[in-house]
PDB file of N, CA and C in Angstrom:
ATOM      1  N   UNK A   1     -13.318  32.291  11.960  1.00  0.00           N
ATOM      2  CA  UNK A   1     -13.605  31.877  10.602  1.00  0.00           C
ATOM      3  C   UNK A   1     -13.019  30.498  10.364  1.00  0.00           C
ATOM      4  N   UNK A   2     -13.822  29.600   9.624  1.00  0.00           N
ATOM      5  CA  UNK A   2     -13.480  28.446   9.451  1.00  0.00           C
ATOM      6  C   UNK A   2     -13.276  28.387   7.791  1.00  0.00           C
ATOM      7  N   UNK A   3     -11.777  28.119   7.676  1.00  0.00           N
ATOM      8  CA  UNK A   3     -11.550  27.268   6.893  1.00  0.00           C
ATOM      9  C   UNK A   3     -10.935  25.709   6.140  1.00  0.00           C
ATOM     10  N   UNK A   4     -11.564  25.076   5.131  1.00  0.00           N
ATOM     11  CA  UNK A   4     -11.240  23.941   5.082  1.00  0.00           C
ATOM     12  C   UNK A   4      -9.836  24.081   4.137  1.00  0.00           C
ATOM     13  N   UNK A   5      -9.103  23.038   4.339  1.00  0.00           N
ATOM     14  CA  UNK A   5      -7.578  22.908   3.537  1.00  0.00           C
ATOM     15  C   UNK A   5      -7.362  22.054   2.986  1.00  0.00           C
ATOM     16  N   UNK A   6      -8.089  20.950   3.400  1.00  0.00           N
ATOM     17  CA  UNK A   6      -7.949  19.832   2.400  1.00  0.00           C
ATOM     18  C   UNK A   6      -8.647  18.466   2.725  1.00  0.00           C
ATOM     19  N   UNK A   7      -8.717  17.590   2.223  1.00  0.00           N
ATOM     20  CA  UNK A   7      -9.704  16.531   1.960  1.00  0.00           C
ATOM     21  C   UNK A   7      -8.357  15.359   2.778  1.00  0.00           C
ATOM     22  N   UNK A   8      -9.138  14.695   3.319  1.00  0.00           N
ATOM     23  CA  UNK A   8      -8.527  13.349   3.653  1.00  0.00           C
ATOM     24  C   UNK A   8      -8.889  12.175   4.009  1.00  0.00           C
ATOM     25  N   UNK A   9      -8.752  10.918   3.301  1.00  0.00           N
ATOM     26  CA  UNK A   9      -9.408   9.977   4.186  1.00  0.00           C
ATOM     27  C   UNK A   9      -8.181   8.767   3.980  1.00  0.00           C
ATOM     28  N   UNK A  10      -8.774   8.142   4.939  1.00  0.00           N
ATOM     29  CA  UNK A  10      -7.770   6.701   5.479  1.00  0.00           C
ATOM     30  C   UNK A  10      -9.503   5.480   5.071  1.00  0.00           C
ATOM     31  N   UNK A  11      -8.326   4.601   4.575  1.00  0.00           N
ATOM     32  CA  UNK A  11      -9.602   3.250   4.287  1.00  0.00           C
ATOM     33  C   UNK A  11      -8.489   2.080   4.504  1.00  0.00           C
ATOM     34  N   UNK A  12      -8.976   1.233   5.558  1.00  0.00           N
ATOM     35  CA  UNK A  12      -8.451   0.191   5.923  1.00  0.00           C
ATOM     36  C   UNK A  12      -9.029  -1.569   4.757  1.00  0.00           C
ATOM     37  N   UNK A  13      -8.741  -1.723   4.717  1.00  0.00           N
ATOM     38  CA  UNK A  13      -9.151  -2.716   3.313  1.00  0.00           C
ATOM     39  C   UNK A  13      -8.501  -4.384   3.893  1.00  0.00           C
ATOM     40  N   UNK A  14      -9.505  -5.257   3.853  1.00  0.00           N
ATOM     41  CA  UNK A  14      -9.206  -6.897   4.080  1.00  0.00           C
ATOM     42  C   UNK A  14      -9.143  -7.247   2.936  1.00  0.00           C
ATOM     43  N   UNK A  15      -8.992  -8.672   3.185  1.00  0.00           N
ATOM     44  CA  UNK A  15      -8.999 -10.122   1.622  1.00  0.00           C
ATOM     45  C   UNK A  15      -8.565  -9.580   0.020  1.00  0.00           C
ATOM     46  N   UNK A  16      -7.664  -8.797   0.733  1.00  0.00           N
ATOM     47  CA  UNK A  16      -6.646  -8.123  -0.710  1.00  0.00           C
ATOM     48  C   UNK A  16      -5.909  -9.140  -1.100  1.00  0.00           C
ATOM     49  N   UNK A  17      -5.130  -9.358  -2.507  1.00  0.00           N
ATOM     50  CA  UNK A  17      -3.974 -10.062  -3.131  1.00  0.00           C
ATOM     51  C   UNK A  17      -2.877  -9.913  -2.279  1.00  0.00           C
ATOM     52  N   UNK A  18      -2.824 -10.779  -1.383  1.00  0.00           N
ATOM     53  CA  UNK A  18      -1.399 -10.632  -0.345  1.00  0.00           C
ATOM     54  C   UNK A  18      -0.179 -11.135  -1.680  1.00  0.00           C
ATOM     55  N   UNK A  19      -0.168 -11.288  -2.724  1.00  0.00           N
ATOM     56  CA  UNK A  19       0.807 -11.306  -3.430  1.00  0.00           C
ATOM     57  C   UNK A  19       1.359  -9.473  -4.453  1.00  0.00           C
ATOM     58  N   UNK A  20       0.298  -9.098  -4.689  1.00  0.00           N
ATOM     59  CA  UNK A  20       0.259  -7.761  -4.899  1.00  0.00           C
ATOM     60  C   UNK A  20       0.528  -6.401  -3.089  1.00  0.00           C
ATOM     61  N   UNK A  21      -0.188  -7.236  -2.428  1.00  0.00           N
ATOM     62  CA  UNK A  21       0.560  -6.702  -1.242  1.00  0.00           C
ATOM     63  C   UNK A  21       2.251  -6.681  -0.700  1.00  0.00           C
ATOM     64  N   UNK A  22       2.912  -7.686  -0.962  1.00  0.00           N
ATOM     65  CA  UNK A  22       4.391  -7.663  -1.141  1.00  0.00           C
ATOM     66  C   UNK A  22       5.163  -7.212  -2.598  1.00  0.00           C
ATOM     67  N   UNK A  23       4.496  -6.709  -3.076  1.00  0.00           N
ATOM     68  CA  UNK A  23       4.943  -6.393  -4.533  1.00  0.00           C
ATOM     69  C   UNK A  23       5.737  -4.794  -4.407  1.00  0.00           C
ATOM     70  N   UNK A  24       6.627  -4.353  -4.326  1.00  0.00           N
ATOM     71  CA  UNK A  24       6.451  -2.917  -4.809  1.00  0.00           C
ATOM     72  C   UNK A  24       5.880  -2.024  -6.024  1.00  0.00           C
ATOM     73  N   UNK A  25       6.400  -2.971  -6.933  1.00  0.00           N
ATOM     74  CA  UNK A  25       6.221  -2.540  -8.687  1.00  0.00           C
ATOM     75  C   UNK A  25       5.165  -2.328  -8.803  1.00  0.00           C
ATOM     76  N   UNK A  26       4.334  -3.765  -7.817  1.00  0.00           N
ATOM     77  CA  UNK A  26       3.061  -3.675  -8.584  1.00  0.00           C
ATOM     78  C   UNK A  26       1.908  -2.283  -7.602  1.00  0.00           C
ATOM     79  N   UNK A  27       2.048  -2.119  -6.328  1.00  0.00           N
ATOM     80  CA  UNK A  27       2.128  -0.874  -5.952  1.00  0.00           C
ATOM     81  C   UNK A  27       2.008   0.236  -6.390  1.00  0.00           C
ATOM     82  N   UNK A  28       3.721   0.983  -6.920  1.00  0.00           N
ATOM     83  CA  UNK A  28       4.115   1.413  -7.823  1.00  0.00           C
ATOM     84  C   UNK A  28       2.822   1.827  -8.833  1.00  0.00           C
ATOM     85  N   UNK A  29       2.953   0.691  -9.856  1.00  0.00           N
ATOM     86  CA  UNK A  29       2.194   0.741 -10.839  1.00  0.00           C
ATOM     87  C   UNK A  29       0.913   1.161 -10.429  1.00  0.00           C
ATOM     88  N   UNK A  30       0.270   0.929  -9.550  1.00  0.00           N
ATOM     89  CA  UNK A  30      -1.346   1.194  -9.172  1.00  0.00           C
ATOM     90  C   UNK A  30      -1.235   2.910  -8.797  1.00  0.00           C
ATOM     91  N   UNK A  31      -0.005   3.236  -8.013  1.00  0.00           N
ATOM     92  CA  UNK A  31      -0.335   4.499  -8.111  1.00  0.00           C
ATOM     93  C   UNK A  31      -0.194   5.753  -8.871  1.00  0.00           C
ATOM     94  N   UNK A  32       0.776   5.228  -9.965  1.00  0.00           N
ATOM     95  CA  UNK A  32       0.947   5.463 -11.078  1.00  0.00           C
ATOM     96  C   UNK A  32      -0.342   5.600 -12.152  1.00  0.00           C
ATOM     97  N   UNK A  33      -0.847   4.560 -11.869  1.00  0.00           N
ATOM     98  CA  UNK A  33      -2.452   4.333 -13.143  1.00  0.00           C
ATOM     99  C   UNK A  33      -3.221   5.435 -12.130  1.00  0.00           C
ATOM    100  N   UNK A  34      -3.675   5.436 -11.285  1.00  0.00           N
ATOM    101  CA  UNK A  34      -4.259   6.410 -10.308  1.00  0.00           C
ATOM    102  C   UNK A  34      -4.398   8.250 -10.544  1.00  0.00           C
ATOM    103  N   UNK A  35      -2.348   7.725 -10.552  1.00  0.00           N
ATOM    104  CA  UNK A  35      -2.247   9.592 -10.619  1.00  0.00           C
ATOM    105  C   UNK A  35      -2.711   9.705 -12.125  1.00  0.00           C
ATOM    106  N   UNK A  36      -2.648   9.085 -13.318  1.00  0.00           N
ATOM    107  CA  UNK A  36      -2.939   9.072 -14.423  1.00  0.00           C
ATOM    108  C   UNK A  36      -4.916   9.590 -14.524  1.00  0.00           C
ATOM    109  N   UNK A  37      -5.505   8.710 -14.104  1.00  0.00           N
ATOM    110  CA  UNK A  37      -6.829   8.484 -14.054  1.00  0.00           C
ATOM    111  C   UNK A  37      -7.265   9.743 -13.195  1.00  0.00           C
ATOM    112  N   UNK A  38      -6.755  10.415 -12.272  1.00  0.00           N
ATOM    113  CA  UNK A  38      -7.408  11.212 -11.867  1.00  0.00           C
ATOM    114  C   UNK A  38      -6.597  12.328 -11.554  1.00  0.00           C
ATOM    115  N   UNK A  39      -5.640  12.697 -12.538  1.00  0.00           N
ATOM    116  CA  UNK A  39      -5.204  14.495 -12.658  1.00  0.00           C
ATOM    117  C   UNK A  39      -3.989  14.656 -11.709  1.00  0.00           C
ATOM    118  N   UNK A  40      -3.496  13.220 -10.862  1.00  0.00           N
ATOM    119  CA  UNK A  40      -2.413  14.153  -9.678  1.00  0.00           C
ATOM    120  C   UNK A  40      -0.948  13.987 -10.437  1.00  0.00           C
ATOM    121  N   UNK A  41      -0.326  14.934  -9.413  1.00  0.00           N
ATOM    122  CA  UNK A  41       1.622  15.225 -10.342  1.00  0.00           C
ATOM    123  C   UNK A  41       2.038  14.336  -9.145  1.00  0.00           C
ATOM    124  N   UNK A  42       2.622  13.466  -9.792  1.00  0.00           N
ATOM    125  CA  UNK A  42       3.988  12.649  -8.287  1.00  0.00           C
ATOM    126  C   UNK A  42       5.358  13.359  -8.649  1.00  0.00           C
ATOM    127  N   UNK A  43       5.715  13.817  -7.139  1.00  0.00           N
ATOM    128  CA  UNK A  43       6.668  14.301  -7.158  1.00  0.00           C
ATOM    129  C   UNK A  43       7.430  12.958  -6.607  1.00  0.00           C
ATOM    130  N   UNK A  44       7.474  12.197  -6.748  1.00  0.00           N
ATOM    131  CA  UNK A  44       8.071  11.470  -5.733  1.00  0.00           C
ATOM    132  C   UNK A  44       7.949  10.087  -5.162  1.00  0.00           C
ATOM    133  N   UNK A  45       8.501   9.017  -5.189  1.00  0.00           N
ATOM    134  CA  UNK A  45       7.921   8.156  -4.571  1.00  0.00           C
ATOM    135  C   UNK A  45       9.199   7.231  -2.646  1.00  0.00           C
ATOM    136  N   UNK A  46       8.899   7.159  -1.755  1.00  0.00           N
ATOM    137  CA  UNK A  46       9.532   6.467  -1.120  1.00  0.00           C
ATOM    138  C   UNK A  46       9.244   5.379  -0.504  1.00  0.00           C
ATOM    139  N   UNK A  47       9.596   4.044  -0.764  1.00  0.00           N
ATOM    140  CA  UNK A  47       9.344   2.375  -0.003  1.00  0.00           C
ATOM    141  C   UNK A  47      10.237   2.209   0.851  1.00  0.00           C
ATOM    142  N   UNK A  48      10.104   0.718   1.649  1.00  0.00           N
ATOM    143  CA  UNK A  48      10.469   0.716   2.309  1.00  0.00           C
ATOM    144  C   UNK A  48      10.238  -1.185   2.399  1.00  0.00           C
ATOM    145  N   UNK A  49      10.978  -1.828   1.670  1.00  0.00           N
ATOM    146  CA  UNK A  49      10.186  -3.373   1.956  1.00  0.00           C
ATOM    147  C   UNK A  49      10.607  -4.151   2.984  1.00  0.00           C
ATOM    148  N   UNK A  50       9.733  -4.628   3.949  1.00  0.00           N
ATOM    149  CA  UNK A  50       9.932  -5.038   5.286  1.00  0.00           C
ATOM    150  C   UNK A  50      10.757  -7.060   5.114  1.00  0.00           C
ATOM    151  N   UNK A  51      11.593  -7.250   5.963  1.00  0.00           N
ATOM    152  CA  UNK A  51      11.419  -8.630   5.541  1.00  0.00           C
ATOM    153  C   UNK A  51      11.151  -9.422   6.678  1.00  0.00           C
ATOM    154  N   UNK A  52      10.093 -10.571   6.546  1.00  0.00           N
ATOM    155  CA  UNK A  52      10.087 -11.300   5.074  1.00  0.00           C
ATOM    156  C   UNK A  52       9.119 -10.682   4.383  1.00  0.00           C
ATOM    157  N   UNK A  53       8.270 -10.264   4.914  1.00  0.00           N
ATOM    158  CA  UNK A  53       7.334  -9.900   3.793  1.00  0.00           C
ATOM    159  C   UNK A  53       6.767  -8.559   4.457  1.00  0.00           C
ATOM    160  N   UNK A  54       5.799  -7.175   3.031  1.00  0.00           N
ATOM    161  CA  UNK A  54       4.992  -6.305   4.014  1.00  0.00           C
ATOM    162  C   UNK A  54       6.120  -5.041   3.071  1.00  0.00           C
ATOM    163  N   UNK A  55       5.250  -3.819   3.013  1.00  0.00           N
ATOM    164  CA  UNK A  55       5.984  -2.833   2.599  1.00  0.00           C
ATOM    165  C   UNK A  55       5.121  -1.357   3.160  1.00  0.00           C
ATOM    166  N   UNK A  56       5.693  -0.276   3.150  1.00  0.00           N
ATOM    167  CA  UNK A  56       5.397   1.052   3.298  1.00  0.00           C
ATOM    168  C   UNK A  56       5.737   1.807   2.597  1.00  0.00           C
ATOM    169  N   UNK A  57       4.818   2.665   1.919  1.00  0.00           N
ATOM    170  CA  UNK A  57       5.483   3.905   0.848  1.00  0.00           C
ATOM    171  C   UNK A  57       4.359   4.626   0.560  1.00  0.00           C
ATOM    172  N   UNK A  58       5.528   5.672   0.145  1.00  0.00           N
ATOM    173  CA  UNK A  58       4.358   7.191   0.234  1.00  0.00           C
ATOM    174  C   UNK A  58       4.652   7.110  -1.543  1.00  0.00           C
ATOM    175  N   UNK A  59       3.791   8.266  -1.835  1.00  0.00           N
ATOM    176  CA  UNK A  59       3.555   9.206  -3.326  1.00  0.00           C
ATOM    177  C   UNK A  59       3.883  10.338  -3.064  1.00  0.00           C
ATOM    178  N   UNK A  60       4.377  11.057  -2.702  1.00  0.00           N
ATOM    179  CA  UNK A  60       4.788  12.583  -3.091  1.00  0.00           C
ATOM    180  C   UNK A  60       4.280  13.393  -3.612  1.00  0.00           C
ATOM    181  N   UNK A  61       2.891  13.776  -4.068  1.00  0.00           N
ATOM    182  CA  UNK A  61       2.276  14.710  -4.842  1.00  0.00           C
ATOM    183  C   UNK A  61       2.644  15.949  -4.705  1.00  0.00           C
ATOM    184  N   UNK A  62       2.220  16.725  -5.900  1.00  0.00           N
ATOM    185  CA  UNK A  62       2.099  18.325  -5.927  1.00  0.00           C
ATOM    186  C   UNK A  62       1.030  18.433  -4.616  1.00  0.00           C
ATOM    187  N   UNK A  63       0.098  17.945  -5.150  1.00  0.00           N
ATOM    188  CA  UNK A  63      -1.153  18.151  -4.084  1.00  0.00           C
ATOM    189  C   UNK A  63      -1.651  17.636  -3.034  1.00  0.00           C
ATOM    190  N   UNK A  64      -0.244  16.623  -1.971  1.00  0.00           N
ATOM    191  CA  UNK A  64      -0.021  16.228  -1.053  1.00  0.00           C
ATOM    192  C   UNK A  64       0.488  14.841  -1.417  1.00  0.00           C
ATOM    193  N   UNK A  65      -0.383  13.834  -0.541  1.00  0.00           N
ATOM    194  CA  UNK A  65       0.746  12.619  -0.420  1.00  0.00           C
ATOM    195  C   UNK A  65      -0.372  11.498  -1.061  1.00  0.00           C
ATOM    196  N   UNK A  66      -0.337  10.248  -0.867  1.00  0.00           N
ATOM    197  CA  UNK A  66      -0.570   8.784  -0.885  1.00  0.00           C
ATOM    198  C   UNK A  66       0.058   8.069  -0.148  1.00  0.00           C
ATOM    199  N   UNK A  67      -0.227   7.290   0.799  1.00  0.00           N
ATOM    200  CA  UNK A  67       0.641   6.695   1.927  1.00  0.00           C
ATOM    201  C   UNK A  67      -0.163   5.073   1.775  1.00  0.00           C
ATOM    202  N   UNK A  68       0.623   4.334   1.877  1.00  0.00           N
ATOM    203  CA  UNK A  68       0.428   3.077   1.839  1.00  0.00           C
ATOM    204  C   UNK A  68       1.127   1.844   2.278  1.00  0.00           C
ATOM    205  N   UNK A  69       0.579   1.104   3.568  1.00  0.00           N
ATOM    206  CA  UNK A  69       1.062   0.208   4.442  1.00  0.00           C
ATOM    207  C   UNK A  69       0.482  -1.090   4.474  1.00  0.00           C
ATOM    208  N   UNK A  70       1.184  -2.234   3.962  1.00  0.00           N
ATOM    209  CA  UNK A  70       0.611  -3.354   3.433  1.00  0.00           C
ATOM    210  C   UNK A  70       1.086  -4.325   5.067  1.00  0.00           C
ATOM    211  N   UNK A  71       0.075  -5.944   5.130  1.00  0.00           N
ATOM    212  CA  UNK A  71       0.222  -6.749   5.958  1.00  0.00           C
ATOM    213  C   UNK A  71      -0.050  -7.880   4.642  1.00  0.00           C
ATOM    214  N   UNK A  72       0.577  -8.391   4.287  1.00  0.00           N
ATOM    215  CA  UNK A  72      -0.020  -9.631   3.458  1.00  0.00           C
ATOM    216  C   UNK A  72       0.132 -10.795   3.799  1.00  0.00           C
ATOM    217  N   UNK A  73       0.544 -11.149   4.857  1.00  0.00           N
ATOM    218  CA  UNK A  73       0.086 -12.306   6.027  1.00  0.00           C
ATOM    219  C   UNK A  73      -1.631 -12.122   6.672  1.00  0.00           C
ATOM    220  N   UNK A  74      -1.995 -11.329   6.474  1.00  0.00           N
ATOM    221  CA  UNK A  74      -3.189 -10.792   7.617  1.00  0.00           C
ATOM    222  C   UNK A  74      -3.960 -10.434   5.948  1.00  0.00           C
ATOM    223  N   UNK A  75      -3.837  -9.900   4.282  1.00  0.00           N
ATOM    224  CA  UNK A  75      -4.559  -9.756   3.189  1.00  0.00           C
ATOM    225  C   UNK A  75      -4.765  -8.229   3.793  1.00  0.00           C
ATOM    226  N   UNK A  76      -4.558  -7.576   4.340  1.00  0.00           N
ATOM    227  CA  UNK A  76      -4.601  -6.192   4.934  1.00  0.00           C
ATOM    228  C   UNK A  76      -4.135  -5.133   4.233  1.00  0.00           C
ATOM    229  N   UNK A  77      -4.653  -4.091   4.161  1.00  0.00           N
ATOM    230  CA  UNK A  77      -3.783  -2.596   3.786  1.00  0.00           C
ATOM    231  C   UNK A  77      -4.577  -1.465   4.251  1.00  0.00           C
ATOM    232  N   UNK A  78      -3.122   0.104   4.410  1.00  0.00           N
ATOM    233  CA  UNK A  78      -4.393   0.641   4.772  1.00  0.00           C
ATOM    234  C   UNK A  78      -3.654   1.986   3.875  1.00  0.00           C
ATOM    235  N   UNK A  79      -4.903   2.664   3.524  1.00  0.00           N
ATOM    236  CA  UNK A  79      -4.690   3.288   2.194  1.00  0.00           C
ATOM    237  C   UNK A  79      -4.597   5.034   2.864  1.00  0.00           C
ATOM    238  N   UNK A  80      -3.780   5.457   2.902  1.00  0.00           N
ATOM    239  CA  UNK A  80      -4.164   6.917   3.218  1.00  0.00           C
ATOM    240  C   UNK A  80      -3.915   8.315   2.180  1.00  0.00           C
ATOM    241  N   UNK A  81      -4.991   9.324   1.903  1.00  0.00           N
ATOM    242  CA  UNK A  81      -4.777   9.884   1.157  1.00  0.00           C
ATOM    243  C   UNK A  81      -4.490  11.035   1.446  1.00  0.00           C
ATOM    244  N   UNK A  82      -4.197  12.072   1.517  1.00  0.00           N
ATOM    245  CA  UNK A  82      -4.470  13.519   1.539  1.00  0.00           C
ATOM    246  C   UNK A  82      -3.617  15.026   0.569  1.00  0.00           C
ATOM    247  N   UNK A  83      -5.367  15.548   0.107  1.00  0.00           N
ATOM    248  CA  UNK A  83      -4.802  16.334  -0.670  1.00  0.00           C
ATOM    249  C   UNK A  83      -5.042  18.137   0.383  1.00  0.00           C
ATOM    250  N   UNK A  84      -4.541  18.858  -0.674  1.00  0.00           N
ATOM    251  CA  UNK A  84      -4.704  20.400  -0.173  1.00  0.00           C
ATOM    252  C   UNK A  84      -5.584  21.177  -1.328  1.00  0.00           C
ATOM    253  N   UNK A  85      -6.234  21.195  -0.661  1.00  0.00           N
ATOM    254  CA  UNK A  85      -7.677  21.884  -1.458  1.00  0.00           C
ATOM    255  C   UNK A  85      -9.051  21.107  -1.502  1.00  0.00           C
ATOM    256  N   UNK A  86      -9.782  21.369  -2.732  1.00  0.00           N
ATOM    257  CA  UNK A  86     -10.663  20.489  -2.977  1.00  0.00           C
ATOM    258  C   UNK A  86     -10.755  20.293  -4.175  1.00  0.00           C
ATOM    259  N   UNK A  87      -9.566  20.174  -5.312  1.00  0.00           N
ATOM    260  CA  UNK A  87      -9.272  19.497  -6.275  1.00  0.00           C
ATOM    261  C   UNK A  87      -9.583  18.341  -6.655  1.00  0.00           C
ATOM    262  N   UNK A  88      -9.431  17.496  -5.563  1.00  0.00           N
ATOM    263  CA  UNK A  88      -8.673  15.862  -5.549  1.00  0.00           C
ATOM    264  C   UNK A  88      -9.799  15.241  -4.839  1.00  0.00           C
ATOM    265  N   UNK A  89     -11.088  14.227  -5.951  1.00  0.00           N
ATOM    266  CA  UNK A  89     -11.772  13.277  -4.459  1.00  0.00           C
ATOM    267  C   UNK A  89     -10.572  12.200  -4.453  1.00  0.00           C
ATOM    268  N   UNK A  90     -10.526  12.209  -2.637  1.00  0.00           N
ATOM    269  CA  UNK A  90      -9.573  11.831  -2.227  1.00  0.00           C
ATOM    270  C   UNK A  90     -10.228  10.419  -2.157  1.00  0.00           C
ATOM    271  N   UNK A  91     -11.819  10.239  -1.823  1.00  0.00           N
ATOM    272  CA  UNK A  91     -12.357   8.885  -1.754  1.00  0.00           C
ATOM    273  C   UNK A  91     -12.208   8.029  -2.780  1.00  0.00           C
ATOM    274  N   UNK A  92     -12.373   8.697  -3.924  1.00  0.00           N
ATOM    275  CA  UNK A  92     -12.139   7.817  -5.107  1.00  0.00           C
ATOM    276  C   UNK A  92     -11.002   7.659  -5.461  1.00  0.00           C
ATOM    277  N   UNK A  93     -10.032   8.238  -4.814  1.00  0.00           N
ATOM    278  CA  UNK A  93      -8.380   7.776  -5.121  1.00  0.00           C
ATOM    279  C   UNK A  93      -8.163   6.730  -4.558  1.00  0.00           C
ATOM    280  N   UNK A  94      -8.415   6.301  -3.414  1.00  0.00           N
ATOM    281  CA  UNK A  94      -8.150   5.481  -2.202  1.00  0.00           C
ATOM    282  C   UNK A  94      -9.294   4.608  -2.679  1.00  0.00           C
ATOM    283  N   UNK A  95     -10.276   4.684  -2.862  1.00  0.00           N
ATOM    284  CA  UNK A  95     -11.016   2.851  -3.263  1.00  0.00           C
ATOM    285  C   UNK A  95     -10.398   2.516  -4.771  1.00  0.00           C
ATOM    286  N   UNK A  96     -10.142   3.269  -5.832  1.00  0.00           N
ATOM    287  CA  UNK A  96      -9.321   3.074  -6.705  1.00  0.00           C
ATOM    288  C   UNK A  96      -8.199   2.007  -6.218  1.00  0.00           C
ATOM    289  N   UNK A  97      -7.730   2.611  -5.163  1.00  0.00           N
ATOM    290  CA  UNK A  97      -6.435   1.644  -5.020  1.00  0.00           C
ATOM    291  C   UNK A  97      -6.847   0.189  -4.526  1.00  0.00           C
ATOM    292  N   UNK A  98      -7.438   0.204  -3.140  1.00  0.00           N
ATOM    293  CA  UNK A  98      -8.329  -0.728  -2.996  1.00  0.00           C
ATOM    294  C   UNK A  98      -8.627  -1.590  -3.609  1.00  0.00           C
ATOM    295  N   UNK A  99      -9.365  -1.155  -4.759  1.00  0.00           N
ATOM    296  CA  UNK A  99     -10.140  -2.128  -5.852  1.00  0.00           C
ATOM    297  C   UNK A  99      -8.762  -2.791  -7.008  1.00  0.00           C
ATOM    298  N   UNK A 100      -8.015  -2.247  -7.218  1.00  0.00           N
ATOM    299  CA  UNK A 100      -7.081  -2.809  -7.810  1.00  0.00           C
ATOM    300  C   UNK A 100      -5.734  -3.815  -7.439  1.00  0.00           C
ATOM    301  N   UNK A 101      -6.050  -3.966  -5.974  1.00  0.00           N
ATOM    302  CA  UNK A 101      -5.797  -5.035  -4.675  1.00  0.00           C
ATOM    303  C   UNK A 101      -6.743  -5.693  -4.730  1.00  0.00           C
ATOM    304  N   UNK A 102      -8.012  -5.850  -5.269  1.00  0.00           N
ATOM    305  CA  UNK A 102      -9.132  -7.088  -4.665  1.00  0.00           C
ATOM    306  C   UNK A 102      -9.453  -6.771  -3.550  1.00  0.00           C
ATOM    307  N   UNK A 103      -9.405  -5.654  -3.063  1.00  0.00           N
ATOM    308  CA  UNK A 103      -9.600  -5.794  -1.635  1.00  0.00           C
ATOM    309  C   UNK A 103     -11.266  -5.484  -0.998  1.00  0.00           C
ATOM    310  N   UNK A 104     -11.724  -5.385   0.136  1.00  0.00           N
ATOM    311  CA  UNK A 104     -13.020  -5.172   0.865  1.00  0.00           C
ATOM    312  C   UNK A 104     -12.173  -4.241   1.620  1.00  0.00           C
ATOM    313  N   UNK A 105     -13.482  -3.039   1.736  1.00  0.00           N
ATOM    314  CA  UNK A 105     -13.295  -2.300   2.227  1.00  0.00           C
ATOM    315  C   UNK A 105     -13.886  -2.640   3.861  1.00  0.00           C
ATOM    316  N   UNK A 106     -12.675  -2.196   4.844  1.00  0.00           N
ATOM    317  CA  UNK A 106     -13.397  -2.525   6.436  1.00  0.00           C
ATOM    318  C   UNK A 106     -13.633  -1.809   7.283  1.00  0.00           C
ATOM    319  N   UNK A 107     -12.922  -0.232   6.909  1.00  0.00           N
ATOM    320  CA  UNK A 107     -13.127   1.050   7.659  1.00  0.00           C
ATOM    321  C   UNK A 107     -12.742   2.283   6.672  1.00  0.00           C
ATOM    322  N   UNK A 108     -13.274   2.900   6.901  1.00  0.00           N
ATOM    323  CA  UNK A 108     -13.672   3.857   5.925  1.00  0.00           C
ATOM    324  C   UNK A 108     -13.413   5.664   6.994  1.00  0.00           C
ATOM    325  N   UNK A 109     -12.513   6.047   6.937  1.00  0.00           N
ATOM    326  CA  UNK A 109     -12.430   7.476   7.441  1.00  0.00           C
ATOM    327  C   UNK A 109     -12.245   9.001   6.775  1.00  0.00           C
ATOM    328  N   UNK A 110     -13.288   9.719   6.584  1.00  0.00           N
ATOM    329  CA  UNK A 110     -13.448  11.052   6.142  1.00  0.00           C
ATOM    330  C   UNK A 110     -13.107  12.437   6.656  1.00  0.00           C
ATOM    331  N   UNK A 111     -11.764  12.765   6.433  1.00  0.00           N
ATOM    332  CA  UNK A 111     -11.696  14.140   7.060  1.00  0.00           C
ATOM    333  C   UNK A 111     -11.444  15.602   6.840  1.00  0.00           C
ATOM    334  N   UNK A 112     -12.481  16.496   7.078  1.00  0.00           N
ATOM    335  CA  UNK A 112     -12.053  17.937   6.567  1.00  0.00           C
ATOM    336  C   UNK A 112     -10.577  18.422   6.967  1.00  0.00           C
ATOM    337  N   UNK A 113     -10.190  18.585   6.631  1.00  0.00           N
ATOM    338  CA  UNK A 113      -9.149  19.214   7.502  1.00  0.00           C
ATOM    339  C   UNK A 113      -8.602  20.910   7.147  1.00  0.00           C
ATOM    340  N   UNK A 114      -8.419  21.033   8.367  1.00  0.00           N
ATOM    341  CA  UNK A 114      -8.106  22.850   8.436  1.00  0.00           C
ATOM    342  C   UNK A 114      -8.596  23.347   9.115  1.00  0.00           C
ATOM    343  N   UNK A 115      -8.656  25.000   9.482  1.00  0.00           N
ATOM    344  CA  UNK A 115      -9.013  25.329  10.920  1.00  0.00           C
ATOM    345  C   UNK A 115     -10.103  26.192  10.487  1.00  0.00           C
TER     346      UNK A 115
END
């Protein structure tokens, strides 16, 4: 028997605000407006700012995570989402973020996940 557990996708994104890419706050803030706009609980948030420039940090959800790894030398990010269930479009969380970076989307990955 197959069942699904949860929704996930990864979207790699170019020609983003490499100034909003070194930002935490402003980060922060995007996933903040996010969990707002589309129903999720943050339990949590952890960064990590690289120097000189470049950061990593998750979201903590009730209903899994938000993971997010910036290059803003390169205008790069790559957005990863995953929830547990099928509550959460996870696609529209993740171009949400995307789009509020300026960014182009350059790879795009969809995954069921569960056994």
């Amino acid at each position: 028997m197959e069942q699904e557990l949860g929704k996930h996708v990864i979207i790699d994104a170019k020609e983003c605000n490499e100034e909003y890419l070194d930002n935490k706050r402003k980060i922060k803030k995007i996933i903040k407006e996010c969990a707002q706009i589309y129903n999720l609980h943050i339990m949590g948030f952890k960064f990590h700012k690289f120097k000189p420039i470049g950061l990593s940090g998750f979201a903590i959800l009730a209903e899994s995570h938000i993971a997010i790894h910036t290059w803003p030398e390169y205008k790069f990010v790559s957005v990863d989402v995953f929830t547990c269930g099928n509550n959460m479009n996870t696609e529209k969380v993740a171009k949400y973020i995307v789009k509020k970076l300026n960014g182009k989307i350059a790879q795009e990955v969809k995954l069921d996940r569960g056994f």
